[in-house]
C-alpha atoms as a PDB file:
ATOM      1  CA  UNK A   1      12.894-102.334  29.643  1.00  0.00           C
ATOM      2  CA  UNK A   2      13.171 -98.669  27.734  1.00  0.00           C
ATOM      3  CA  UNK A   3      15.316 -98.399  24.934  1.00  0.00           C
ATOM      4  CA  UNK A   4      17.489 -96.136  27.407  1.00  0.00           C
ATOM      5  CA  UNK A   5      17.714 -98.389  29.889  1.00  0.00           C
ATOM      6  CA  UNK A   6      18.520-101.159  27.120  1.00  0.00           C
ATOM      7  CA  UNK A   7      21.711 -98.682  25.678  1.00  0.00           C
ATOM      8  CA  UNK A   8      22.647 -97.606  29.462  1.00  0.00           C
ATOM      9  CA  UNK A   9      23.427-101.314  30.147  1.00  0.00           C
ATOM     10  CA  UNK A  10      25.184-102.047  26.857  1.00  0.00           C
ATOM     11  CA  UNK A  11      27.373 -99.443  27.536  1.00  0.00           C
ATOM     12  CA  UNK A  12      28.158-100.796  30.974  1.00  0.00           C
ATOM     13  CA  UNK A  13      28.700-103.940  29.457  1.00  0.00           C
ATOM     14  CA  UNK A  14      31.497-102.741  27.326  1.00  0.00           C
ATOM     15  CA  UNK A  15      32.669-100.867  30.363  1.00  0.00           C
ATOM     16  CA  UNK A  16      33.131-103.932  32.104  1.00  0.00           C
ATOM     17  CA  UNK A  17      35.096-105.631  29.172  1.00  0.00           C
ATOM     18  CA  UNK A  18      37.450-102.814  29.948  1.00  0.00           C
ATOM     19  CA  UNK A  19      38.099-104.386  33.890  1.00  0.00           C
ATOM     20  CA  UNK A  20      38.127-100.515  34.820  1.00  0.00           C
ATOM     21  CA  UNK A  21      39.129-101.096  38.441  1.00  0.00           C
ATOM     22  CA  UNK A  22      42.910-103.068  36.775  1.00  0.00           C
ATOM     23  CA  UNK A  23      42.758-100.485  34.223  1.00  0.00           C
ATOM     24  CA  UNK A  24      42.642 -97.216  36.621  1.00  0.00           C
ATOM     25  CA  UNK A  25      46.156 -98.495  38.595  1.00  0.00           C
ATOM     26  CA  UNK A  26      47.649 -99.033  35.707  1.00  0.00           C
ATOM     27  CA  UNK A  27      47.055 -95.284  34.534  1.00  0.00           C
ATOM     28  CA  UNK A  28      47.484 -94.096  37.421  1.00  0.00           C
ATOM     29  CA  UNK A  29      50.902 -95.339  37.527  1.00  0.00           C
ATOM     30  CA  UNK A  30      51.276 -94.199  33.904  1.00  0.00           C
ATOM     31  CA  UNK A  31      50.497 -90.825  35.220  1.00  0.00           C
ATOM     32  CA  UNK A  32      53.274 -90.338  38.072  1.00  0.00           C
ATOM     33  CA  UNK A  33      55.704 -91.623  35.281  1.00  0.00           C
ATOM     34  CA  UNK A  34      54.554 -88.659  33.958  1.00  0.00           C
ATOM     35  CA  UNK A  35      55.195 -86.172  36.826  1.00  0.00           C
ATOM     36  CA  UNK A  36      58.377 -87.981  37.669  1.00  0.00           C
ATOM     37  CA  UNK A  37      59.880 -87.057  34.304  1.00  0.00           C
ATOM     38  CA  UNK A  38      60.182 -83.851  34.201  1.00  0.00           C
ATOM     39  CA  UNK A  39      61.722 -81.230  37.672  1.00  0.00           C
ATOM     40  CA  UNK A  40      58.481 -78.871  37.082  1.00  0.00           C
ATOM     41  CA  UNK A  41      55.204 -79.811  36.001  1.00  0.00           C
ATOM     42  CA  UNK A  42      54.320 -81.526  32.369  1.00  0.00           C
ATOM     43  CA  UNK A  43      52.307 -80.090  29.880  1.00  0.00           C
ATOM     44  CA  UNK A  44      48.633 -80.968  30.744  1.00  0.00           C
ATOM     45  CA  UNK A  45      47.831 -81.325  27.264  1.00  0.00           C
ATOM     46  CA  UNK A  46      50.110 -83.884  26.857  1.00  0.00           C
ATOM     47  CA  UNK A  47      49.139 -85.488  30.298  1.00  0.00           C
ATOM     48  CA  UNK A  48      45.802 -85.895  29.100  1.00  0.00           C
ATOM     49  CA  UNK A  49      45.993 -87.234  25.418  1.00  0.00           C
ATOM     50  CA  UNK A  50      48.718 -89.209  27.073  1.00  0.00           C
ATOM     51  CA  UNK A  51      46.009 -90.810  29.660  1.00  0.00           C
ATOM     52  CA  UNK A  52      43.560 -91.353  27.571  1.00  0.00           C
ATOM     53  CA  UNK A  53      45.585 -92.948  24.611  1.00  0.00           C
ATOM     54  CA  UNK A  54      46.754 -95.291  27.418  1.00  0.00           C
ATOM     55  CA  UNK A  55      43.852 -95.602  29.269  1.00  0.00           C
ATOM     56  CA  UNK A  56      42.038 -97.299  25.496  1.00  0.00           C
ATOM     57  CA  UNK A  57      45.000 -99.044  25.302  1.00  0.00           C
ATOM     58  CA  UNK A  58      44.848-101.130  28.062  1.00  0.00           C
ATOM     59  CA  UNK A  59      40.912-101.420  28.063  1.00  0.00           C
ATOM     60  CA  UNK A  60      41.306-102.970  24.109  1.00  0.00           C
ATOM     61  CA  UNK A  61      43.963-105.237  25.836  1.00  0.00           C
ATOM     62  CA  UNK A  62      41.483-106.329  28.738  1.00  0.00           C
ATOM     63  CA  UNK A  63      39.099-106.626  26.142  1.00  0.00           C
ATOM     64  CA  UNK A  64      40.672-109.175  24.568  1.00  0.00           C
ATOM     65  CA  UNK A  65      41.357-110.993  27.909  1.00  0.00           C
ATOM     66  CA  UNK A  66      37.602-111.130  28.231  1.00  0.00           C
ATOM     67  CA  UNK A  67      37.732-112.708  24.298  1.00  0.00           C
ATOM     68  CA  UNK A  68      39.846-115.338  25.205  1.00  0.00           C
ATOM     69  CA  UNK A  69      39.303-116.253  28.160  1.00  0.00           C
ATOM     70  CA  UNK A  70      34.972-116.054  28.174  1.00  0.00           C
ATOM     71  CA  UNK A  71      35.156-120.061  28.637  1.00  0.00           C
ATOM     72  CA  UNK A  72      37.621-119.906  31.598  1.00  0.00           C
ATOM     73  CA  UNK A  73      35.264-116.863  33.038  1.00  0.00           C
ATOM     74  CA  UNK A  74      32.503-118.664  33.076  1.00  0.00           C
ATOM     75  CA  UNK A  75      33.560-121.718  34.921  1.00  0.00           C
ATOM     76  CA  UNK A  76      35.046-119.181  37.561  1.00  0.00           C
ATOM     77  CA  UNK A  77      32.632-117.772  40.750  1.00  0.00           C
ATOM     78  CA  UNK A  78      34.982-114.168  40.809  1.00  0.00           C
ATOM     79  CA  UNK A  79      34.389-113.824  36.810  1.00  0.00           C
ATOM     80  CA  UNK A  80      31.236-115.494  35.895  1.00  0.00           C
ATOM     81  CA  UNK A  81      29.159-112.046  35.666  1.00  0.00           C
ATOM     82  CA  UNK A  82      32.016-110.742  33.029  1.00  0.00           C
ATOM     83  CA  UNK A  83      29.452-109.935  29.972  1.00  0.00           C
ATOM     84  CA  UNK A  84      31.332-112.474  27.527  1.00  0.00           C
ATOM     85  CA  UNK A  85      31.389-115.285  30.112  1.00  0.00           C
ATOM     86  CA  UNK A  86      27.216-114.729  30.206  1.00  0.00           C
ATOM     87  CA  UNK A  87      26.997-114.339  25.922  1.00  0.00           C
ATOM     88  CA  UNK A  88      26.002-110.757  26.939  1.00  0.00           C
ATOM     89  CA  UNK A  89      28.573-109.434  23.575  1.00  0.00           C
ATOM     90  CA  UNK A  90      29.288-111.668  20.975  1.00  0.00           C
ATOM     91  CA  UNK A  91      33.091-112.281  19.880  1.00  0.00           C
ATOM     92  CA  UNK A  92      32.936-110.794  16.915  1.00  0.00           C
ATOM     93  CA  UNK A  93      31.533-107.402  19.186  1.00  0.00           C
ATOM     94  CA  UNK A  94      34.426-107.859  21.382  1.00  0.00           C
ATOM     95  CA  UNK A  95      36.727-107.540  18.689  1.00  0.00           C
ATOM     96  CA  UNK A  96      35.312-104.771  16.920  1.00  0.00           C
ATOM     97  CA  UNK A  97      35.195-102.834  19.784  1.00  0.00           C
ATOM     98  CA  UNK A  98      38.860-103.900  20.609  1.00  0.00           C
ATOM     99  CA  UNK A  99      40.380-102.781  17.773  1.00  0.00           C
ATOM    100  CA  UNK A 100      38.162 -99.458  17.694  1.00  0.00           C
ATOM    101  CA  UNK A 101      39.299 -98.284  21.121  1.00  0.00           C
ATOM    102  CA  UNK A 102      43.085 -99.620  20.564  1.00  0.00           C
ATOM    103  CA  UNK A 103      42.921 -97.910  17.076  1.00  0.00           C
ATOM    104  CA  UNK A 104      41.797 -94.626  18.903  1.00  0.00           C
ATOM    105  CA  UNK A 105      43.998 -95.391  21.834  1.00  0.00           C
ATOM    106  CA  UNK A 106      46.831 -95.234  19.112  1.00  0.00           C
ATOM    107  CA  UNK A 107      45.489 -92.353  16.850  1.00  0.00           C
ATOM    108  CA  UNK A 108      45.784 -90.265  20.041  1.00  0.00           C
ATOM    109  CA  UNK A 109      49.286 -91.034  21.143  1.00  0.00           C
ATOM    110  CA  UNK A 110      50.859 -90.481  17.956  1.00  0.00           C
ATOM    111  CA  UNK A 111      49.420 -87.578  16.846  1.00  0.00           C
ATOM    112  CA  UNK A 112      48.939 -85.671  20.354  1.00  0.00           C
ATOM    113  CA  UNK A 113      52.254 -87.496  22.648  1.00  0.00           C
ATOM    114  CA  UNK A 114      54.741 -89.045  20.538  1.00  0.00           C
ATOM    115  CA  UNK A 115      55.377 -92.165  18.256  1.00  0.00           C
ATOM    116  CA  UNK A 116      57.735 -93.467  21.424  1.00  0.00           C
ATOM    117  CA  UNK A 117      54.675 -93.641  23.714  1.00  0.00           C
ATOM    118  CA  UNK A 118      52.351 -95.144  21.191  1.00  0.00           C
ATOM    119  CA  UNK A 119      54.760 -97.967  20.302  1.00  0.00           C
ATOM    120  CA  UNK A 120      55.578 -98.603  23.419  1.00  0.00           C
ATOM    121  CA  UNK A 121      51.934 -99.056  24.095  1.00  0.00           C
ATOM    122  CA  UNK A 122      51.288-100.626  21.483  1.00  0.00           C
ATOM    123  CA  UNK A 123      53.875-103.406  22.576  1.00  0.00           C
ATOM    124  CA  UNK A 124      52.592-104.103  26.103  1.00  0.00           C
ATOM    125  CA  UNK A 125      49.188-104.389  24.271  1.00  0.00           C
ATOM    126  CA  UNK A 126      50.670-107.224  22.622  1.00  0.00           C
ATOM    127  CA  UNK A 127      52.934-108.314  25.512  1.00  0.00           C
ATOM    128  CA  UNK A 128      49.339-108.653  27.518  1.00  0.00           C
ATOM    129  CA  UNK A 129      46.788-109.524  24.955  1.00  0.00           C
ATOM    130  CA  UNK A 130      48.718-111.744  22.972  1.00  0.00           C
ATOM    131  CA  UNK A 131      51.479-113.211  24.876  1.00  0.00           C
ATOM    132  CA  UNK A 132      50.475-113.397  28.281  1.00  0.00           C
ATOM    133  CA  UNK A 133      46.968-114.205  28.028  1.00  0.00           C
ATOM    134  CA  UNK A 134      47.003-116.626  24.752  1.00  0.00           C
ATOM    135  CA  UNK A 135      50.571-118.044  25.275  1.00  0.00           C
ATOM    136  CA  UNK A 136      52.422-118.022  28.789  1.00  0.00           C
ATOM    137  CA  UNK A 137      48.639-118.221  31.369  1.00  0.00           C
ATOM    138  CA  UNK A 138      47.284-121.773  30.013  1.00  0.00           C
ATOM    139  CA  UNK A 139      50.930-123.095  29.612  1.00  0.00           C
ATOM    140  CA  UNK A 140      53.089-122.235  32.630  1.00  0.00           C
ATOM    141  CA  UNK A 141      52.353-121.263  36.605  1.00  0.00           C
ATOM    142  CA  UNK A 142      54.933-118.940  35.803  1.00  0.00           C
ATOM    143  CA  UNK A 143      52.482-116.951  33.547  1.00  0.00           C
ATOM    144  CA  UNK A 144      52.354-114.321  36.247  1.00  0.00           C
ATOM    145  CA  UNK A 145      56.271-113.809  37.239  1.00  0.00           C
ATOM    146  CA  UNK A 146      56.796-114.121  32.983  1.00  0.00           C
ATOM    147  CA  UNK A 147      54.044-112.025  31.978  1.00  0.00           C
ATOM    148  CA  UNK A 148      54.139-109.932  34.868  1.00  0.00           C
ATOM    149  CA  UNK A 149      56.725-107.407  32.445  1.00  0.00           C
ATOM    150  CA  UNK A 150      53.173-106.087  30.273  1.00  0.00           C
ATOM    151  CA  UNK A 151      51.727-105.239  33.647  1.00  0.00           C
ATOM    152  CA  UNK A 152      54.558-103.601  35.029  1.00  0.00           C
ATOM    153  CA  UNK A 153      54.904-100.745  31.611  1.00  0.00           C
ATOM    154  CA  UNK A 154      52.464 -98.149  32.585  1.00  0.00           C
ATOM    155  CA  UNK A 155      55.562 -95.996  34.574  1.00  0.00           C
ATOM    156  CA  UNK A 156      57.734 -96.499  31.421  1.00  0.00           C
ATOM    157  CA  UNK A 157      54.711 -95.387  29.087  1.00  0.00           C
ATOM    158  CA  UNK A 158      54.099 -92.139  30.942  1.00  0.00           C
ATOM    159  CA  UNK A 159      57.613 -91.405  31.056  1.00  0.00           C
ATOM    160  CA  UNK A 160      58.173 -91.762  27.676  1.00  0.00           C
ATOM    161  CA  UNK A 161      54.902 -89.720  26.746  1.00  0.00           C
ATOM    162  CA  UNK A 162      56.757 -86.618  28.748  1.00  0.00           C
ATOM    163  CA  UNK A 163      60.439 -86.761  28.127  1.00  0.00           C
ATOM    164  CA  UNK A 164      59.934 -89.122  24.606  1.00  0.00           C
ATOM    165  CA  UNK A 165      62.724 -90.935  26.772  1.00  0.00           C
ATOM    166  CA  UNK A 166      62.843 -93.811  28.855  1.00  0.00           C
ATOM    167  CA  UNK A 167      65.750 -93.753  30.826  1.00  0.00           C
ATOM    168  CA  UNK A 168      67.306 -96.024  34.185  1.00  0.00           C
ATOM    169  CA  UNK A 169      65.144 -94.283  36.341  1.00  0.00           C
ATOM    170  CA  UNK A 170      61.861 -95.171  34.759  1.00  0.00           C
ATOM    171  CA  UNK A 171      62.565 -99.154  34.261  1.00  0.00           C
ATOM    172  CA  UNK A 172      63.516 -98.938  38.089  1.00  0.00           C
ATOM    173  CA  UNK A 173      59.367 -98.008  38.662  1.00  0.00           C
ATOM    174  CA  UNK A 174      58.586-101.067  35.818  1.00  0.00           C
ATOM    175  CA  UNK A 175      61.030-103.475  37.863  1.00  0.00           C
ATOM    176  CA  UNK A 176      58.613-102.701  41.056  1.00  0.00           C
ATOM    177  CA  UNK A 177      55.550-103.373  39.688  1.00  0.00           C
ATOM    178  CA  UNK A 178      57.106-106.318  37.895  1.00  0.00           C
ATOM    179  CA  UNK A 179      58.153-108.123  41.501  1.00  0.00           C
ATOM    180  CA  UNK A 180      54.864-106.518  43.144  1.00  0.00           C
ATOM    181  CA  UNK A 181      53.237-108.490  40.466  1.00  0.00           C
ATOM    182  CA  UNK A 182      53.776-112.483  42.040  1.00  0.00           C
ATOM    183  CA  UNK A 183      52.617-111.736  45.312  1.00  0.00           C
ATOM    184  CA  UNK A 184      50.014-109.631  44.469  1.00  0.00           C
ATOM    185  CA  UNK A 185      48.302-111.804  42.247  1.00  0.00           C
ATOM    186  CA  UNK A 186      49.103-115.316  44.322  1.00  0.00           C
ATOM    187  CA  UNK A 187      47.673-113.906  47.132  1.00  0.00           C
ATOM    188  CA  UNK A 188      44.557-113.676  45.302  1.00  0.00           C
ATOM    189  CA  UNK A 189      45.259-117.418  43.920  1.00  0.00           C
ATOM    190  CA  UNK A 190      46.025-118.934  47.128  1.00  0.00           C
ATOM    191  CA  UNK A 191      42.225-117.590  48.019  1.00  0.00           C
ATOM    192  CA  UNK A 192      40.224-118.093  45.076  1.00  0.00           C
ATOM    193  CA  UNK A 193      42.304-121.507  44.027  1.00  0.00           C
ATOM    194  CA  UNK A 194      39.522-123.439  44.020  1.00  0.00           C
ATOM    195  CA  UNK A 195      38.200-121.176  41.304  1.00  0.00           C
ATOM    196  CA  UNK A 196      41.752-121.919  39.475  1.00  0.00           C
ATOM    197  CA  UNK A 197      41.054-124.984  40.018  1.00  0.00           C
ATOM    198  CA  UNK A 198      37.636-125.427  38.173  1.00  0.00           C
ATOM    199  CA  UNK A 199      39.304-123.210  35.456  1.00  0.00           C
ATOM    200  CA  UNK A 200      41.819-125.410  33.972  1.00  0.00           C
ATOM    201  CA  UNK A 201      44.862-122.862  34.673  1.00  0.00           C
ATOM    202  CA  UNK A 202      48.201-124.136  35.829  1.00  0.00           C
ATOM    203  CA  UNK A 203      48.002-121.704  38.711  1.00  0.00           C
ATOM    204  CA  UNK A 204      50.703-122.162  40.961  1.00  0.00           C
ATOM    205  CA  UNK A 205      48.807-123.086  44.172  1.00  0.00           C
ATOM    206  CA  UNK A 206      47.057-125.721  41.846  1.00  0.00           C
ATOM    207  CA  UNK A 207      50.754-127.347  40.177  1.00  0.00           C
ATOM    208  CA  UNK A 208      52.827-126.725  43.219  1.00  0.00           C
ATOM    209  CA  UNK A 209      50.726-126.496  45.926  1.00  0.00           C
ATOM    210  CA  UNK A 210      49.292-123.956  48.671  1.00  0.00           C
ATOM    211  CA  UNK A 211      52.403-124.049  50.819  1.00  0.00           C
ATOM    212  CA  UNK A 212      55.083-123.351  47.884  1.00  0.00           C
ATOM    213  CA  UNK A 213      53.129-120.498  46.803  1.00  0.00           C
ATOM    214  CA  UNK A 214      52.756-119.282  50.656  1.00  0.00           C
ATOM    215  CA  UNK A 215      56.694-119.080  50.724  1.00  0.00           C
ATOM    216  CA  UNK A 216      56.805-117.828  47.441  1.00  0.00           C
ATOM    217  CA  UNK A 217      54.419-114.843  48.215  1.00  0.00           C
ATOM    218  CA  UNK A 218      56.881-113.855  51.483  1.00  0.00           C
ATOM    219  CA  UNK A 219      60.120-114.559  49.053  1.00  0.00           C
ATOM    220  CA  UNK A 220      58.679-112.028  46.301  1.00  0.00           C
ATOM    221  CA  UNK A 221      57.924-109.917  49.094  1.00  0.00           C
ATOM    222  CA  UNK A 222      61.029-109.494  50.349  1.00  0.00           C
ATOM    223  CA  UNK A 223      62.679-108.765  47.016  1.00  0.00           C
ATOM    224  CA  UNK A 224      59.995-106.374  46.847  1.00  0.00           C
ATOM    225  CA  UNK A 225      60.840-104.203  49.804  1.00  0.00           C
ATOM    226  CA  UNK A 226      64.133-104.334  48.643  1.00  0.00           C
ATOM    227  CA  UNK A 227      63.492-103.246  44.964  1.00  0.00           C
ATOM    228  CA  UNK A 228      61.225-100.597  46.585  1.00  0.00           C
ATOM    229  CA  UNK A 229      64.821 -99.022  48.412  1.00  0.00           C
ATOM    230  CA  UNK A 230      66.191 -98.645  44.593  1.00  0.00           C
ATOM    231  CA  UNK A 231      64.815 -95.352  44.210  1.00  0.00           C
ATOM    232  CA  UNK A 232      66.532 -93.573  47.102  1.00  0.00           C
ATOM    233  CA  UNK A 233      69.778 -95.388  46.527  1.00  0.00           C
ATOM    234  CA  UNK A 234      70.229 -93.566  43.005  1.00  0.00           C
ATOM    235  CA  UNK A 235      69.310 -90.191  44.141  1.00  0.00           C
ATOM    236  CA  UNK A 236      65.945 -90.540  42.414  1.00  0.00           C
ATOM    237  CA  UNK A 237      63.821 -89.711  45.602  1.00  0.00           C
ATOM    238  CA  UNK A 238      64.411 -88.377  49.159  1.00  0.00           C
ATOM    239  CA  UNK A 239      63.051 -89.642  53.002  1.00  0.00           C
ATOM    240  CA  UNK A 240      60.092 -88.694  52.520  1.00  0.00           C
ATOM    241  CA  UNK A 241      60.057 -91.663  49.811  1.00  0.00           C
ATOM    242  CA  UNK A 242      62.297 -93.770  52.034  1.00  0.00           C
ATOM    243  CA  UNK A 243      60.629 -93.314  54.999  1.00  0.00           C
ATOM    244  CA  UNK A 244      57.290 -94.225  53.141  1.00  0.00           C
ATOM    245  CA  UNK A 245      58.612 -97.486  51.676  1.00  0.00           C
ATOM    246  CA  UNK A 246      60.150 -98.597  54.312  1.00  0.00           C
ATOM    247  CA  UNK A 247      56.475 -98.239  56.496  1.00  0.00           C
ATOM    248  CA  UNK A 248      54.633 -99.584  53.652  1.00  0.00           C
ATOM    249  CA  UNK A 249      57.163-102.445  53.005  1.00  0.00           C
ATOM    250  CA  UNK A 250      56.957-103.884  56.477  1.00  0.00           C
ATOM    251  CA  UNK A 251      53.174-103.624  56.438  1.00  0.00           C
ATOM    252  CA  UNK A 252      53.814-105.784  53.554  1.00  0.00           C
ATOM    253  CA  UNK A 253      56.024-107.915  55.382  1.00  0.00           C
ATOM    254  CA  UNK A 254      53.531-108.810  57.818  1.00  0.00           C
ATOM    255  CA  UNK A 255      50.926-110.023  55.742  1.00  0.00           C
ATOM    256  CA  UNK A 256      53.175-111.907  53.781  1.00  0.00           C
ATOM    257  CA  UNK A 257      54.420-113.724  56.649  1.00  0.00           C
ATOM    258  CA  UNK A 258      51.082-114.407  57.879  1.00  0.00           C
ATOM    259  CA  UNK A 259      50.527-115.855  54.637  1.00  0.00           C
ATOM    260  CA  UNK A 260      53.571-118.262  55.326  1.00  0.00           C
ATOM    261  CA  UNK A 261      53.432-119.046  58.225  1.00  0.00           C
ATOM    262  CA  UNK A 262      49.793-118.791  59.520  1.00  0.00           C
ATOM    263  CA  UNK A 263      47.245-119.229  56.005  1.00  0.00           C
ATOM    264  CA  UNK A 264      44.114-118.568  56.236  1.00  0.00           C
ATOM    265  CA  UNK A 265      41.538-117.428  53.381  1.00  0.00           C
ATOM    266  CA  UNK A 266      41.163-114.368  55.327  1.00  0.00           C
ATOM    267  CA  UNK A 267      44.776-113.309  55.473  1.00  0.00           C
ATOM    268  CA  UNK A 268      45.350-114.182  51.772  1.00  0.00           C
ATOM    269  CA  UNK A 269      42.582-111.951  51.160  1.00  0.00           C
ATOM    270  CA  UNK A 270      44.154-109.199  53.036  1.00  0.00           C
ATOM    271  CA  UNK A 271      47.079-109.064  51.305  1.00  0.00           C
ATOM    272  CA  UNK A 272      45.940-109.220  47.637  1.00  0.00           C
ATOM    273  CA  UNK A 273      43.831-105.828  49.125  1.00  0.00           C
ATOM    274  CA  UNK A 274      46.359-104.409  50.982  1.00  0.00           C
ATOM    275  CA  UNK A 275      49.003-104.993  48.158  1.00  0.00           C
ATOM    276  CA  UNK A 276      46.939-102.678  45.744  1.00  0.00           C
ATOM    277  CA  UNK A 277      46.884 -99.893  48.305  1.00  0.00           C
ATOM    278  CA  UNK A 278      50.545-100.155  48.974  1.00  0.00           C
ATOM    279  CA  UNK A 279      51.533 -99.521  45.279  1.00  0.00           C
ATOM    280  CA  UNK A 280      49.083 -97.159  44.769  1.00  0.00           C
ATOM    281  CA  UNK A 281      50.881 -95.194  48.561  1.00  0.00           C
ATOM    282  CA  UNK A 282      54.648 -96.148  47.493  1.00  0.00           C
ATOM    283  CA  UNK A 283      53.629 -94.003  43.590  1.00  0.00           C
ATOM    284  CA  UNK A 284      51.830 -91.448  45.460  1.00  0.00           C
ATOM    285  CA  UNK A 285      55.397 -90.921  47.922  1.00  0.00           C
ATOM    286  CA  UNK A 286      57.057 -90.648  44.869  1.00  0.00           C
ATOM    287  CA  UNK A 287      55.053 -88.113  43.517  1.00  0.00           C
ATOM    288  CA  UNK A 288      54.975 -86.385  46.725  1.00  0.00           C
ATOM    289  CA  UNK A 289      59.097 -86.653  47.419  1.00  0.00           C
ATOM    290  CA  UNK A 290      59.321 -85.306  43.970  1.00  0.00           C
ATOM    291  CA  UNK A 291      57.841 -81.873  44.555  1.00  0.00           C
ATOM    292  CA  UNK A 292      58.797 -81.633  48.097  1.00  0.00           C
ATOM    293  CA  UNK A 293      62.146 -82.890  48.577  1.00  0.00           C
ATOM    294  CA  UNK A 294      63.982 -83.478  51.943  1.00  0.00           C
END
């Protein structure tokens, strides 16, 4: 192998520590929170050191994910190929490279967005990193609903990065992502459990059982759909938002109640896909109702 080919796949080694794929919703969110708080359009300057400061953010805090959880990784079929589950980067790589692009990631808020943003960061870093992954996951099947608040920040960041504010409206998008979180990520249990089961997690299909977590994922739901209405109900959107969430909500509906009431792997499946597209559809319809209002 050349000595380019050896640095192209070290680089996409410590791309992959990054889980890219997680890490572009989550700034993608972070980036209508940005559009949403101010009536024209934001500064792209700020949009962009915003982004990026975020965007290192959360790839040190995946990072450390990987760190901690190589062991569990390996022993799982969906996580096996991660490079620290194979030895491909040492630990003491990992964490160097953590702290380097967290460091940056922090560098760049505060001196280009605002100390708000990069604290704020700074905490769900911890909040994910630290608290989720090392505390609540191995110690509670309620590490997802618990931890799920980390997860839910990016709206909240990019708000704050714009308007160095972070008012009711905001913490309304955070409070959808937090309840989108459960069903989301069961759904993706419920098919991969025996996976969960090999790793040693208290996932709840594994403590409670597949058909508690089946009701569980159409009981989230619902509160979903009906956090989703929040929106329109404070004057914070228009129908074209409300007609959206209501389309995408009952979508959602259906494939959690398949998951209830008629499981198979294939459904499950389904829904963990289908419930990334709808959050990424219900942010764009905000965007959207934003600059055309009806």
């Amino acid at each position: 192998m050349s000595t380019l080919s050896i640095q192209q796949n070290r680089i996409a080694q410590y791309w992959a520590l990054t889980k890219p794929r997680v890490t572009q919703l989550a700034v993608f969110c972070a980036v209508i929170g940005m559009f949403l708080a101010t009536p024209g359009l934001p500064d792209w300057k700020i949009v962009l050191a915003a982004t990026i400061g975020i965007w290192l953010l959360a790839g040190a805090a995946f990072a450390v994910n990987c760190l901690v959880e190589r062991e569990i990784d390996a022993r799982m079929a969906r996580t096996a190929r991660r490079p620290m589950a194979r030895g491909e980067i040492t630990p003491a790589q990992t964490i160097v490279f953590s702290g380097a692009i967290g460091g940056l990631g922090m560098w760049v808020l505060y001196n280009f967005v605002n100390p708000l943003t990069m604290w704020l960061t700074f905490a769900t870093f911890v909040g994910y990193a630290v608290i989720y992954t090392i505390i609540l996951k191995p110690a509670t099947p309620q590490n997802i609903v618990i931890g799920g608040l980390s997860g839910a920040m990016p709206p909240a960041l990019g708000w704050a990065a714009i308007a160095n504010d972070v008012p009711m409206q905001a913490w309304l998008l955070v409070l959808i992502i937090f309840i989108w979180t459960p069903p989301h990520f069961w759904a993706l249990a419920l098919y991969r459990r025996d996976d969960y089961a090999r790793s040693g997690l208290p996932m709840l299909p594994i403590t409670h059982g597949m058909p508690f977590t089946q009701f569980h994922v159409w009981l989230y739901t619902i509160v979903l759909v009906a956090t989703s209405m929040l929106p329109f109900v404070v004057r914070m959107s228009g129908l074209i938002y409300l007609v959206s969430a209501a389309v995408l909500g009952v979508v959602f509906l259906w494939y959690s109640w398949q998951v209830y009431r008629h499981y198979t792997d294939l459904i499950a499946r389904k829904t963990f896909t289908y419930s990334i597209i709808y959050l990424s559809l219900l942010f764009a319809a905000l965007l959207v109702d934003h600059y055309i209002p009806l």
